[in-house]
C-alpha atoms as a PDB file:
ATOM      1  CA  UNK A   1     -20.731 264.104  76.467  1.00  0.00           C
ATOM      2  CA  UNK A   2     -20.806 260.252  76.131  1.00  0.00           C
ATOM      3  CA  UNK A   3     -20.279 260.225  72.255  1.00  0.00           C
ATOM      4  CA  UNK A   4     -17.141 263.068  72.878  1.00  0.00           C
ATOM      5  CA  UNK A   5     -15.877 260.540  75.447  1.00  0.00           C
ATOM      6  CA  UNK A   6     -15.720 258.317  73.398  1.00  0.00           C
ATOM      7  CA  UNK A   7     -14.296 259.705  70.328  1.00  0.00           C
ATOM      8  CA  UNK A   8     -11.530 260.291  72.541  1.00  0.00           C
ATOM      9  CA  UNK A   9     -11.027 256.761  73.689  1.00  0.00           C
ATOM     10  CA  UNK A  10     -10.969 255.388  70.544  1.00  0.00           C
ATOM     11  CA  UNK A  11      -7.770 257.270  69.501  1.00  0.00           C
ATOM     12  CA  UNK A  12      -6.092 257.031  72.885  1.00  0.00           C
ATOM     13  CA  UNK A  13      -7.038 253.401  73.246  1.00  0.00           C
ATOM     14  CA  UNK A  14      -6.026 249.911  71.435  1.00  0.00           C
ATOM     15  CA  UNK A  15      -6.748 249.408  68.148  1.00  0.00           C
ATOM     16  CA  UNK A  16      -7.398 253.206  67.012  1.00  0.00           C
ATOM     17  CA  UNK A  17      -3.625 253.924  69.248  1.00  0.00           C
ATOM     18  CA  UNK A  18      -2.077 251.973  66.773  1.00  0.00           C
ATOM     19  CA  UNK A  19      -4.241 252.230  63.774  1.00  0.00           C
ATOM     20  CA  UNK A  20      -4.213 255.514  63.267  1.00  0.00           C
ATOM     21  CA  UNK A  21      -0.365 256.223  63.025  1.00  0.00           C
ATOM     22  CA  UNK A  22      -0.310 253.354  60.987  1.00  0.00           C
ATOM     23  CA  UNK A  23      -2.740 254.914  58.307  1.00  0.00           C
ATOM     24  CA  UNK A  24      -0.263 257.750  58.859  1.00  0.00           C
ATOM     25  CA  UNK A  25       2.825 255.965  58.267  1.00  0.00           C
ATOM     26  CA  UNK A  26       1.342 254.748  55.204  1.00  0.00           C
ATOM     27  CA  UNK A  27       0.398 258.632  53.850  1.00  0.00           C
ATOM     28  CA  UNK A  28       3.510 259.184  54.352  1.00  0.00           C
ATOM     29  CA  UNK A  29       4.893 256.263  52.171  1.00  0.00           C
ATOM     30  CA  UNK A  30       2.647 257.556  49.352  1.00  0.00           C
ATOM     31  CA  UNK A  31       4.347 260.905  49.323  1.00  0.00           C
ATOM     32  CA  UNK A  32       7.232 259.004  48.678  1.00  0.00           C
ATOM     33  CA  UNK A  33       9.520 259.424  52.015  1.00  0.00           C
ATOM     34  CA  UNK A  34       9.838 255.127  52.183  1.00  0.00           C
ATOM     35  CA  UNK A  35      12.075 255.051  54.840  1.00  0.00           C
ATOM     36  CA  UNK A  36      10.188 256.899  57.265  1.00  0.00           C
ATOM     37  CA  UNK A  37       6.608 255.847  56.262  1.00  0.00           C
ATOM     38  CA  UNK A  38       7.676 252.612  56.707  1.00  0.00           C
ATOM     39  CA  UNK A  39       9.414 252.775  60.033  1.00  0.00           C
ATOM     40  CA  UNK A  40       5.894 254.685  61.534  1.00  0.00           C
ATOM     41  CA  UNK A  41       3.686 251.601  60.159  1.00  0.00           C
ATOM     42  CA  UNK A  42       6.264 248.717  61.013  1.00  0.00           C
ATOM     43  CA  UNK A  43       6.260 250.106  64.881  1.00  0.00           C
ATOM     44  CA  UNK A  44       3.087 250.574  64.976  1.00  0.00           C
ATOM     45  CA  UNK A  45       1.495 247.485  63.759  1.00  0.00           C
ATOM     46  CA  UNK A  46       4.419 245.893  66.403  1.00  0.00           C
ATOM     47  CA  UNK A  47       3.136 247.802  69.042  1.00  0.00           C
ATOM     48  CA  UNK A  48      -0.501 246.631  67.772  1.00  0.00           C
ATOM     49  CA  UNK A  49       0.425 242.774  67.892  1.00  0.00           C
ATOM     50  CA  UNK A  50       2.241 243.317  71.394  1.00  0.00           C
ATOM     51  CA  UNK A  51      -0.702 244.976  73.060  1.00  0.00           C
ATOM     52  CA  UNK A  52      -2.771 241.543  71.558  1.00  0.00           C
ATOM     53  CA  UNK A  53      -0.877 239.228  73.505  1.00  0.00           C
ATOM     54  CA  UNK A  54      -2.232 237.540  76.683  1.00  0.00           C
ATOM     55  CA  UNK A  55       1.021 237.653  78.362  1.00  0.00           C
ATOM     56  CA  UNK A  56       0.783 241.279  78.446  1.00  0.00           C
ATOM     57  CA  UNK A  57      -2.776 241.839  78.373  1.00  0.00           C
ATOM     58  CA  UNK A  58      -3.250 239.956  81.612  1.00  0.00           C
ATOM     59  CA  UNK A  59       0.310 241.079  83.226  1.00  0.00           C
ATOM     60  CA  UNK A  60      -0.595 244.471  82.242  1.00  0.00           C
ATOM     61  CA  UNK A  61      -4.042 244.330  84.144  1.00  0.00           C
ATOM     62  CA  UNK A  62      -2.939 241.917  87.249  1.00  0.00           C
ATOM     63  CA  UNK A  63      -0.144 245.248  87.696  1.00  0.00           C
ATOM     64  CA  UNK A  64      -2.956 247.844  87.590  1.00  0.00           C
ATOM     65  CA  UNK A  65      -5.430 245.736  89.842  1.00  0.00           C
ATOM     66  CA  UNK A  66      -3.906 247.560  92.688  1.00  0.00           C
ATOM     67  CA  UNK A  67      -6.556 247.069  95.243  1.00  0.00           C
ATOM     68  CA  UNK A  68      -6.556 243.166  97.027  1.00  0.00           C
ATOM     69  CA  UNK A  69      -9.617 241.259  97.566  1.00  0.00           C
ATOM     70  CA  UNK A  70     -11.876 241.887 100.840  1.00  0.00           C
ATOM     71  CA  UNK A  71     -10.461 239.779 103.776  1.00  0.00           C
ATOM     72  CA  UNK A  72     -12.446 238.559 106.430  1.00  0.00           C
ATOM     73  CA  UNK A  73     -13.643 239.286 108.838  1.00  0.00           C
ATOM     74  CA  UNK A  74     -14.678 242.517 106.562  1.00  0.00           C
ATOM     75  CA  UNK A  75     -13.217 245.887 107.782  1.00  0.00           C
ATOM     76  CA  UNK A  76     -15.735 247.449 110.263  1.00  0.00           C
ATOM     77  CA  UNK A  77     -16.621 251.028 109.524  1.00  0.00           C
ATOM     78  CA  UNK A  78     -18.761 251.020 106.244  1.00  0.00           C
ATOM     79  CA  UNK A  79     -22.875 252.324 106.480  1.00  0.00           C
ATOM     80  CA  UNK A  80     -23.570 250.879 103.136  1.00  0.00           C
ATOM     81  CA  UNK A  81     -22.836 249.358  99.454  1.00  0.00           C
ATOM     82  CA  UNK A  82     -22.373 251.686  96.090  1.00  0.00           C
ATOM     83  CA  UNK A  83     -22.249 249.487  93.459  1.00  0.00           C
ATOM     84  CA  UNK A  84     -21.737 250.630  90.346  1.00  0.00           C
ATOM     85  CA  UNK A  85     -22.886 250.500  86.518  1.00  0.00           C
ATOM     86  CA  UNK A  86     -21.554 249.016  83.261  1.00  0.00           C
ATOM     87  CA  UNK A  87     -22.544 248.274  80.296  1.00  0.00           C
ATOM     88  CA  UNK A  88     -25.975 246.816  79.468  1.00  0.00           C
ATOM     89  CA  UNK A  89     -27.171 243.800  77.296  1.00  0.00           C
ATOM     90  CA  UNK A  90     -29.287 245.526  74.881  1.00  0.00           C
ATOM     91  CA  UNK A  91     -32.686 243.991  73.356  1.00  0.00           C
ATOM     92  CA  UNK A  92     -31.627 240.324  74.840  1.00  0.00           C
ATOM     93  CA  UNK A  93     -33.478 238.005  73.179  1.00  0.00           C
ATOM     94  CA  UNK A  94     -33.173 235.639  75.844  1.00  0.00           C
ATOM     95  CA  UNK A  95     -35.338 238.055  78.137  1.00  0.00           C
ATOM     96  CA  UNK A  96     -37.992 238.295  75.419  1.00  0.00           C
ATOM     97  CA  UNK A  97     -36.036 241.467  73.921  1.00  0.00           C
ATOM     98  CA  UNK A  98     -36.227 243.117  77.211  1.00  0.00           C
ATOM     99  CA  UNK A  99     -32.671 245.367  78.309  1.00  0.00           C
ATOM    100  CA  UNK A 100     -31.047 244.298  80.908  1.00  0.00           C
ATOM    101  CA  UNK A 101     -27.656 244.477  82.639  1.00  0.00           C
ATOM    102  CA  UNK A 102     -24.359 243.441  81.016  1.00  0.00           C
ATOM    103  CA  UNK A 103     -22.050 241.009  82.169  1.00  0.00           C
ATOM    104  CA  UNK A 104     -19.608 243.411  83.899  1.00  0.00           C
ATOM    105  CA  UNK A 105     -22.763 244.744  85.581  1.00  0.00           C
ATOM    106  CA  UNK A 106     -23.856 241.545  86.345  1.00  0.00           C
ATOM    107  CA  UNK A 107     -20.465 240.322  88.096  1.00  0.00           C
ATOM    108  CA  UNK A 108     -20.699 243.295  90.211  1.00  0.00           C
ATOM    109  CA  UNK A 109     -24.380 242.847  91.139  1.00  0.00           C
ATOM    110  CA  UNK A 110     -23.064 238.940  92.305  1.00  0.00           C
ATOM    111  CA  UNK A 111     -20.636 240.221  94.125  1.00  0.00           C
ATOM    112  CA  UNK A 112     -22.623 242.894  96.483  1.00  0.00           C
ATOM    113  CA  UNK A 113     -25.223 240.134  96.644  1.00  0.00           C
ATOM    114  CA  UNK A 114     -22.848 238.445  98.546  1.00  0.00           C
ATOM    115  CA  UNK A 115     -21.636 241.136 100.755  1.00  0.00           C
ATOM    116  CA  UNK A 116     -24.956 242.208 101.471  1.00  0.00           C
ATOM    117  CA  UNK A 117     -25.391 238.817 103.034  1.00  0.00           C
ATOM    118  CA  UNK A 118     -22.418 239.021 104.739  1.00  0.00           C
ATOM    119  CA  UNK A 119     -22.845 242.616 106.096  1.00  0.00           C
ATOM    120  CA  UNK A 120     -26.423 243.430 106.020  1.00  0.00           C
ATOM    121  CA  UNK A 121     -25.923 246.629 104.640  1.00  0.00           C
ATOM    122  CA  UNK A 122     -28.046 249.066 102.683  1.00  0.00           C
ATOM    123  CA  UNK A 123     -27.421 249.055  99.034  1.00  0.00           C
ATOM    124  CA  UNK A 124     -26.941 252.110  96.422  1.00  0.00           C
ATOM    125  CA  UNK A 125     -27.408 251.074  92.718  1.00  0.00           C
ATOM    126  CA  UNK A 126     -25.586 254.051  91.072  1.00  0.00           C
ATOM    127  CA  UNK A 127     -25.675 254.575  86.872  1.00  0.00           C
ATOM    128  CA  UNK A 128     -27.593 256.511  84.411  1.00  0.00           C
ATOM    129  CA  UNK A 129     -28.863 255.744  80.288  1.00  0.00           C
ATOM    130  CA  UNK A 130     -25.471 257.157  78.940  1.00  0.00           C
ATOM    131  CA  UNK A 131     -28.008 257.353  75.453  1.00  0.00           C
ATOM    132  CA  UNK A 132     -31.203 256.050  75.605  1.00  0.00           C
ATOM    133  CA  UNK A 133     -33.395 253.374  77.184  1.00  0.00           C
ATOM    134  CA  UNK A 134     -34.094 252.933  80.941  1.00  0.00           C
ATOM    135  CA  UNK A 135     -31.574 254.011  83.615  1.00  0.00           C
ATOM    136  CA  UNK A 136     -28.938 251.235  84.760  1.00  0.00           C
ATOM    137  CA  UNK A 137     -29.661 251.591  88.172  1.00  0.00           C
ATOM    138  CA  UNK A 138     -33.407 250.434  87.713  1.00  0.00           C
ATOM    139  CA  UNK A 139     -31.670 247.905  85.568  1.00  0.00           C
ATOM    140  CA  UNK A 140     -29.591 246.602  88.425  1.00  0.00           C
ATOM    141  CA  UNK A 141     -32.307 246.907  91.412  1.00  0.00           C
ATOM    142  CA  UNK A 142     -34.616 244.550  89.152  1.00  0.00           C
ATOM    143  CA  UNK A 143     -31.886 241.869  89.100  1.00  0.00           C
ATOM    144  CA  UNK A 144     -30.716 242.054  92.922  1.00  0.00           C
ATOM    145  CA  UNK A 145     -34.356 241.913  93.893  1.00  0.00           C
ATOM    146  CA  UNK A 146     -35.534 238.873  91.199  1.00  0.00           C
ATOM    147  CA  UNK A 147     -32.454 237.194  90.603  1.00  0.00           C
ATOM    148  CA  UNK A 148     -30.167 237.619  93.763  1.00  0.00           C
ATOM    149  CA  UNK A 149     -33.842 238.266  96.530  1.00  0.00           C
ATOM    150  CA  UNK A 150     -31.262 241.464  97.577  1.00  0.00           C
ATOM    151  CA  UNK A 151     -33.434 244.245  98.175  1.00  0.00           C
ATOM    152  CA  UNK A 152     -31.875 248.023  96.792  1.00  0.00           C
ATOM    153  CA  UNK A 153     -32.283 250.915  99.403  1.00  0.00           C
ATOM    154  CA  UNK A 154     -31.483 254.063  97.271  1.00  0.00           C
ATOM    155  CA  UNK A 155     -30.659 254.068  93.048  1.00  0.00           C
ATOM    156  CA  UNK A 156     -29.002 256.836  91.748  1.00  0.00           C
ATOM    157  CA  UNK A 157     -30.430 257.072  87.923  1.00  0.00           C
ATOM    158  CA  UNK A 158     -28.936 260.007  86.308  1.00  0.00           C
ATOM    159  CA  UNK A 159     -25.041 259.795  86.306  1.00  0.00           C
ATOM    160  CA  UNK A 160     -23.569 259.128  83.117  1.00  0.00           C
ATOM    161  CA  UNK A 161     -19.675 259.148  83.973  1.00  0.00           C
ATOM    162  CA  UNK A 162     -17.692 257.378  87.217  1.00  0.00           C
ATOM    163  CA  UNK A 163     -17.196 261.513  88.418  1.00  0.00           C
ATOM    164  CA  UNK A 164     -21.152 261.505  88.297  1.00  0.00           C
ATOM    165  CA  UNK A 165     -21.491 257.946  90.271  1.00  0.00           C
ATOM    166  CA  UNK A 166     -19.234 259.415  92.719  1.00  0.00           C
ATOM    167  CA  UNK A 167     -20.793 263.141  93.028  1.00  0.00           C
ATOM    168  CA  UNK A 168     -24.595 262.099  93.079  1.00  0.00           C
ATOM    169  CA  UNK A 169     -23.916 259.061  95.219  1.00  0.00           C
ATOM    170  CA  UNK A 170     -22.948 261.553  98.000  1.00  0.00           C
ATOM    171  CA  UNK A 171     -25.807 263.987  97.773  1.00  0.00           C
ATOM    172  CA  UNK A 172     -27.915 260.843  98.364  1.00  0.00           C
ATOM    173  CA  UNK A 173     -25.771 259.503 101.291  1.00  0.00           C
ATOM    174  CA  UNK A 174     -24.392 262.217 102.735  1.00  0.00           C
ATOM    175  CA  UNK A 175     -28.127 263.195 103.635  1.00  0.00           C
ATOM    176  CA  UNK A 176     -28.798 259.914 105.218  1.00  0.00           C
ATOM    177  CA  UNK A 177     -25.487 260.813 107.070  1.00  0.00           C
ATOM    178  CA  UNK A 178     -23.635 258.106 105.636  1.00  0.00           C
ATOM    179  CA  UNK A 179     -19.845 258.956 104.776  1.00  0.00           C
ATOM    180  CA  UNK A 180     -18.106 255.565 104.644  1.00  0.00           C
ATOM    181  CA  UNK A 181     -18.998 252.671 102.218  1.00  0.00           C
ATOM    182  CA  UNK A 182     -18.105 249.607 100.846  1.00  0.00           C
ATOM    183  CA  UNK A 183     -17.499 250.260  97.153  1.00  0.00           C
ATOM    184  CA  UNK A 184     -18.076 247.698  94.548  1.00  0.00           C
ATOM    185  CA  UNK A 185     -16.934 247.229  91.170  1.00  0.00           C
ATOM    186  CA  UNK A 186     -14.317 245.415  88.463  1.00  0.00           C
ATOM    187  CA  UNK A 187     -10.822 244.913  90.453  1.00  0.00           C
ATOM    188  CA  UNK A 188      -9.480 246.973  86.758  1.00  0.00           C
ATOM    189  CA  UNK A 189     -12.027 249.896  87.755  1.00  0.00           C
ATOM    190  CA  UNK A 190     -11.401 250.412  90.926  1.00  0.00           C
ATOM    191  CA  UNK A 191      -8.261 252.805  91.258  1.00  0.00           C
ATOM    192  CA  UNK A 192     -10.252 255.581  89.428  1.00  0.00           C
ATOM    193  CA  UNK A 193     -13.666 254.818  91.604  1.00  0.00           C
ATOM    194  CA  UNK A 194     -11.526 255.176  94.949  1.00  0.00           C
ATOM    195  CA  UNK A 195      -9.877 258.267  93.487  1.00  0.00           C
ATOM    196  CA  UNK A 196     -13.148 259.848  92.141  1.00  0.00           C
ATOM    197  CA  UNK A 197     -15.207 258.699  95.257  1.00  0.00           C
ATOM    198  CA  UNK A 198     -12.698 259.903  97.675  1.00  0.00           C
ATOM    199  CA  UNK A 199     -12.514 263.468  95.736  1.00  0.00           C
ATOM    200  CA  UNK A 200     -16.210 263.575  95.821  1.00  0.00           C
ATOM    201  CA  UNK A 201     -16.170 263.407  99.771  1.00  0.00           C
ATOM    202  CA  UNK A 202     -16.507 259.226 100.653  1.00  0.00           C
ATOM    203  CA  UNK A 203     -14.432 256.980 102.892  1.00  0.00           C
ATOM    204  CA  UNK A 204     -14.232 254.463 100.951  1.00  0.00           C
ATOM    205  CA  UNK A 205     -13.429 250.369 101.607  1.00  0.00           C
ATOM    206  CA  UNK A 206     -12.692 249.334  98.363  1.00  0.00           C
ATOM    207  CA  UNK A 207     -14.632 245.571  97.465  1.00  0.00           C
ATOM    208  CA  UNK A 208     -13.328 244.942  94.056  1.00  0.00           C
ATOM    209  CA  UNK A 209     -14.772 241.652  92.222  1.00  0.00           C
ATOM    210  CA  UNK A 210     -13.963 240.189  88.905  1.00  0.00           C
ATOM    211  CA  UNK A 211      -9.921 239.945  88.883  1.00  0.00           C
ATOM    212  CA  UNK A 212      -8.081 238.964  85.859  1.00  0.00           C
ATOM    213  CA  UNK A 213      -6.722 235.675  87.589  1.00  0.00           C
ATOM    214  CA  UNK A 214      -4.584 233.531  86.110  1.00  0.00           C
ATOM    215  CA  UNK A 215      -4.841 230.476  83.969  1.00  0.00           C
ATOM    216  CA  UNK A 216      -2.958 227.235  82.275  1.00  0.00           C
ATOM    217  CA  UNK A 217      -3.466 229.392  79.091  1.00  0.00           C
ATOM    218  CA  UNK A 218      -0.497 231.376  80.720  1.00  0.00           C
ATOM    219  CA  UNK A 219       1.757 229.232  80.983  1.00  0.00           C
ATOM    220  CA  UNK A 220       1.304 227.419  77.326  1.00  0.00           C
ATOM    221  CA  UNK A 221       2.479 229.187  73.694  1.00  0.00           C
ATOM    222  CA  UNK A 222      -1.646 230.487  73.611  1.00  0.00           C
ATOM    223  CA  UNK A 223      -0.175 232.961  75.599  1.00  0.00           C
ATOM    224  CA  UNK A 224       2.058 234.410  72.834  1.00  0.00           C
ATOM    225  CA  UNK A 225      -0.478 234.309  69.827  1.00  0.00           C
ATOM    226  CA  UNK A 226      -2.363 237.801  69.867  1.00  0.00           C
ATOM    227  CA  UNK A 227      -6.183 237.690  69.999  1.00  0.00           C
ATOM    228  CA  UNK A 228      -9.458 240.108  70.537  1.00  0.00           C
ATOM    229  CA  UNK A 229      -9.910 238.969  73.898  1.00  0.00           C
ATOM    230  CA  UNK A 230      -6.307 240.417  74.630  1.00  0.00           C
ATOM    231  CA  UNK A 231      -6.367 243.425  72.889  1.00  0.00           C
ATOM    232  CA  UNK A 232     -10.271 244.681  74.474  1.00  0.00           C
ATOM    233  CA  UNK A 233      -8.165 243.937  77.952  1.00  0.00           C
ATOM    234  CA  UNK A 234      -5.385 245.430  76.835  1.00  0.00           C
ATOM    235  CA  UNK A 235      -8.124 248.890  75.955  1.00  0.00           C
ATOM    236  CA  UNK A 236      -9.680 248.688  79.177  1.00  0.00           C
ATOM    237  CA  UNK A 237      -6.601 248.893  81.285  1.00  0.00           C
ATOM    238  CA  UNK A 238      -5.260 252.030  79.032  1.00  0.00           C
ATOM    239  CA  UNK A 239      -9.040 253.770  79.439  1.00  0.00           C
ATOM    240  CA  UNK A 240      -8.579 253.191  82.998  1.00  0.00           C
ATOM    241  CA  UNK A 241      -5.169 254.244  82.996  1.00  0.00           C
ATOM    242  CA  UNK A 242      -5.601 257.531  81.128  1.00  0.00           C
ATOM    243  CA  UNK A 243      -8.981 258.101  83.226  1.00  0.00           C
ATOM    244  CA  UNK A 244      -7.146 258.348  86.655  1.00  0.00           C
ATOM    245  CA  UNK A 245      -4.214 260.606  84.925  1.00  0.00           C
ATOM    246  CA  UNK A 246      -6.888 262.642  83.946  1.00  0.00           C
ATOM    247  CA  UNK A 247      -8.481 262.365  87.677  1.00  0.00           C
ATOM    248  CA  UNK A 248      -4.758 263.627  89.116  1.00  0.00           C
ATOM    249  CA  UNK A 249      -4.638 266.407  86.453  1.00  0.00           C
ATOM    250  CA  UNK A 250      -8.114 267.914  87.218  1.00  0.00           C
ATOM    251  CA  UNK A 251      -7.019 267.909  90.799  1.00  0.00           C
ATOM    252  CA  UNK A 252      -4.667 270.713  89.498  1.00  0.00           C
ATOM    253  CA  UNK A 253      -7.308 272.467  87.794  1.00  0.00           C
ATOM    254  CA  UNK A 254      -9.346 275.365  88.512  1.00  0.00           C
ATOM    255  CA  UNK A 255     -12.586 273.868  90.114  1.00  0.00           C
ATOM    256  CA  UNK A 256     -14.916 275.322  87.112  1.00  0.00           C
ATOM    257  CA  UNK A 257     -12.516 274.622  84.676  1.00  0.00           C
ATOM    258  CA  UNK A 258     -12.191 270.723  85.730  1.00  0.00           C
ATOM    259  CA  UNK A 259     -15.830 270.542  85.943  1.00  0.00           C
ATOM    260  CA  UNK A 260     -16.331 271.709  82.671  1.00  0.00           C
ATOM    261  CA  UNK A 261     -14.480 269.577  80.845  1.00  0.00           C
ATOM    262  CA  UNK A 262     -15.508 266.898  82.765  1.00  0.00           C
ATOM    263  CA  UNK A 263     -19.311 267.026  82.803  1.00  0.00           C
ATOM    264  CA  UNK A 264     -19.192 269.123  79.728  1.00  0.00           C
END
């Protein structure tokens, strides 16, 4: 399922959105129609150097970062804290070639750290091994209890997908009669969490972390030269983006049909 996920994200994503009806364009220069081989390359190698630029990488992610920042005093109401996995920092030398969490994990796990000593609440560490290797949620309870002394109440190990944080986070809670929760995760992530977690049966106080703020580079000509940096933003926001269509869509769906093509 992981690999067929993302197959799909590479063509409906930066660079392979671009790329691949440039390779087209060009096919179709070889067969000799110039005008319109060319016009299918020239826009889309445009569209690839627009999508690189900070000034609409980060515009394009502070728009979709619809959820604000906690305010305090914190919302009373929530039972406990769902944070959720990201990627992981395979083999890291640094760790004596130990796995451990990556650093969009890692901003989360700082973040419900700190809400946990705010709030006091019980923590769920939600996230599977997508491939292979151990389970991100035993990935993230070893760093909140060594690095962050935050002690983990329940990890959810086997979910692969967000839909799968959401669905096997409630069969955990919902028999510890817990229906409302602080939910943690990148400030980019979390319109599809709320809508997934919400579907699956939560309350849900959205805690986002990790905004794309912004910065001097803004305001300076850096901000109209394209680079990586831009572009992987610039892929995140449309993953996220075509994610929560595909959330609204499924909503439409047959139940069996929707799951199937979701856990499928």
């Amino acid at each position: 399922m992981i690999v067929w996920h993302g197959l799909v994200n590479a063509v409906l994503t930066p660079p392979g959105l671009f790329l691949l009806p440039m390779a087209a364009g060009l096919v179709v220069i070889a067969t000799r129609r110039h005008k319109l081989g060319t016009a299918i390359a020239t826009l889309s190698w445009a569209g690839l150097v627009v999508m690189s630029l900070p000034a609409v990488s980060s515009a394009l992610a502070r728009s979709w970062e619809s959820y604000p920042a906690l305010h305090r005093p914190l919302p009373i109401g929530p039972r406990a804290i769902v944070v959720l996995a990201a990627g992981r920092y395979h083999d890291a030398p640094e760790y004596g070639g130990h796995t451990t969490v990556g650093i969009d994990t890692l901003a989360r796990l700082a973040y419900a750290a700190h809400l946990f000593r705010e709030t006091r609440l019980p923590i769920l560490v939600s996230g599977g091994a997508p491939l292979t290797g151990m389970a991100a949620a035993l990935l993230m309870r070893h760093v909140l209890k060594h690095d962050f002394a935050t002690p983990v109440k329940w990890v959810e190990a086997s979910s692969q997908t967000t839909t799968q944080n959401a669905e096997y986070s409630w069969v955990i809670l919902r028999s510890q009669k817990i229906h409302t929760i602080f939910l943690v995760t990148q400030a980019w992530h979390m319109p599809r969490a709320v809508a997934l977690f919400r579907r699956a049966g939560f309350k849900v106080v959205p805690a986002p972390t990790d905004f794309v703020t912004r910065s001097r580079r803004d305001t300076t000509i850096l901000a109209y030269l394209p680079n990586a940096h831009a572009l992987a933003l610039t892929a995140v926001i449309f993953h996220e983006m075509i994610g929560l269509a595909w959330v609204r869509v499924a909503a439409l769906l047959p139940a069996p049909v929707a799951h199937l093509i979701s856990h499928g």
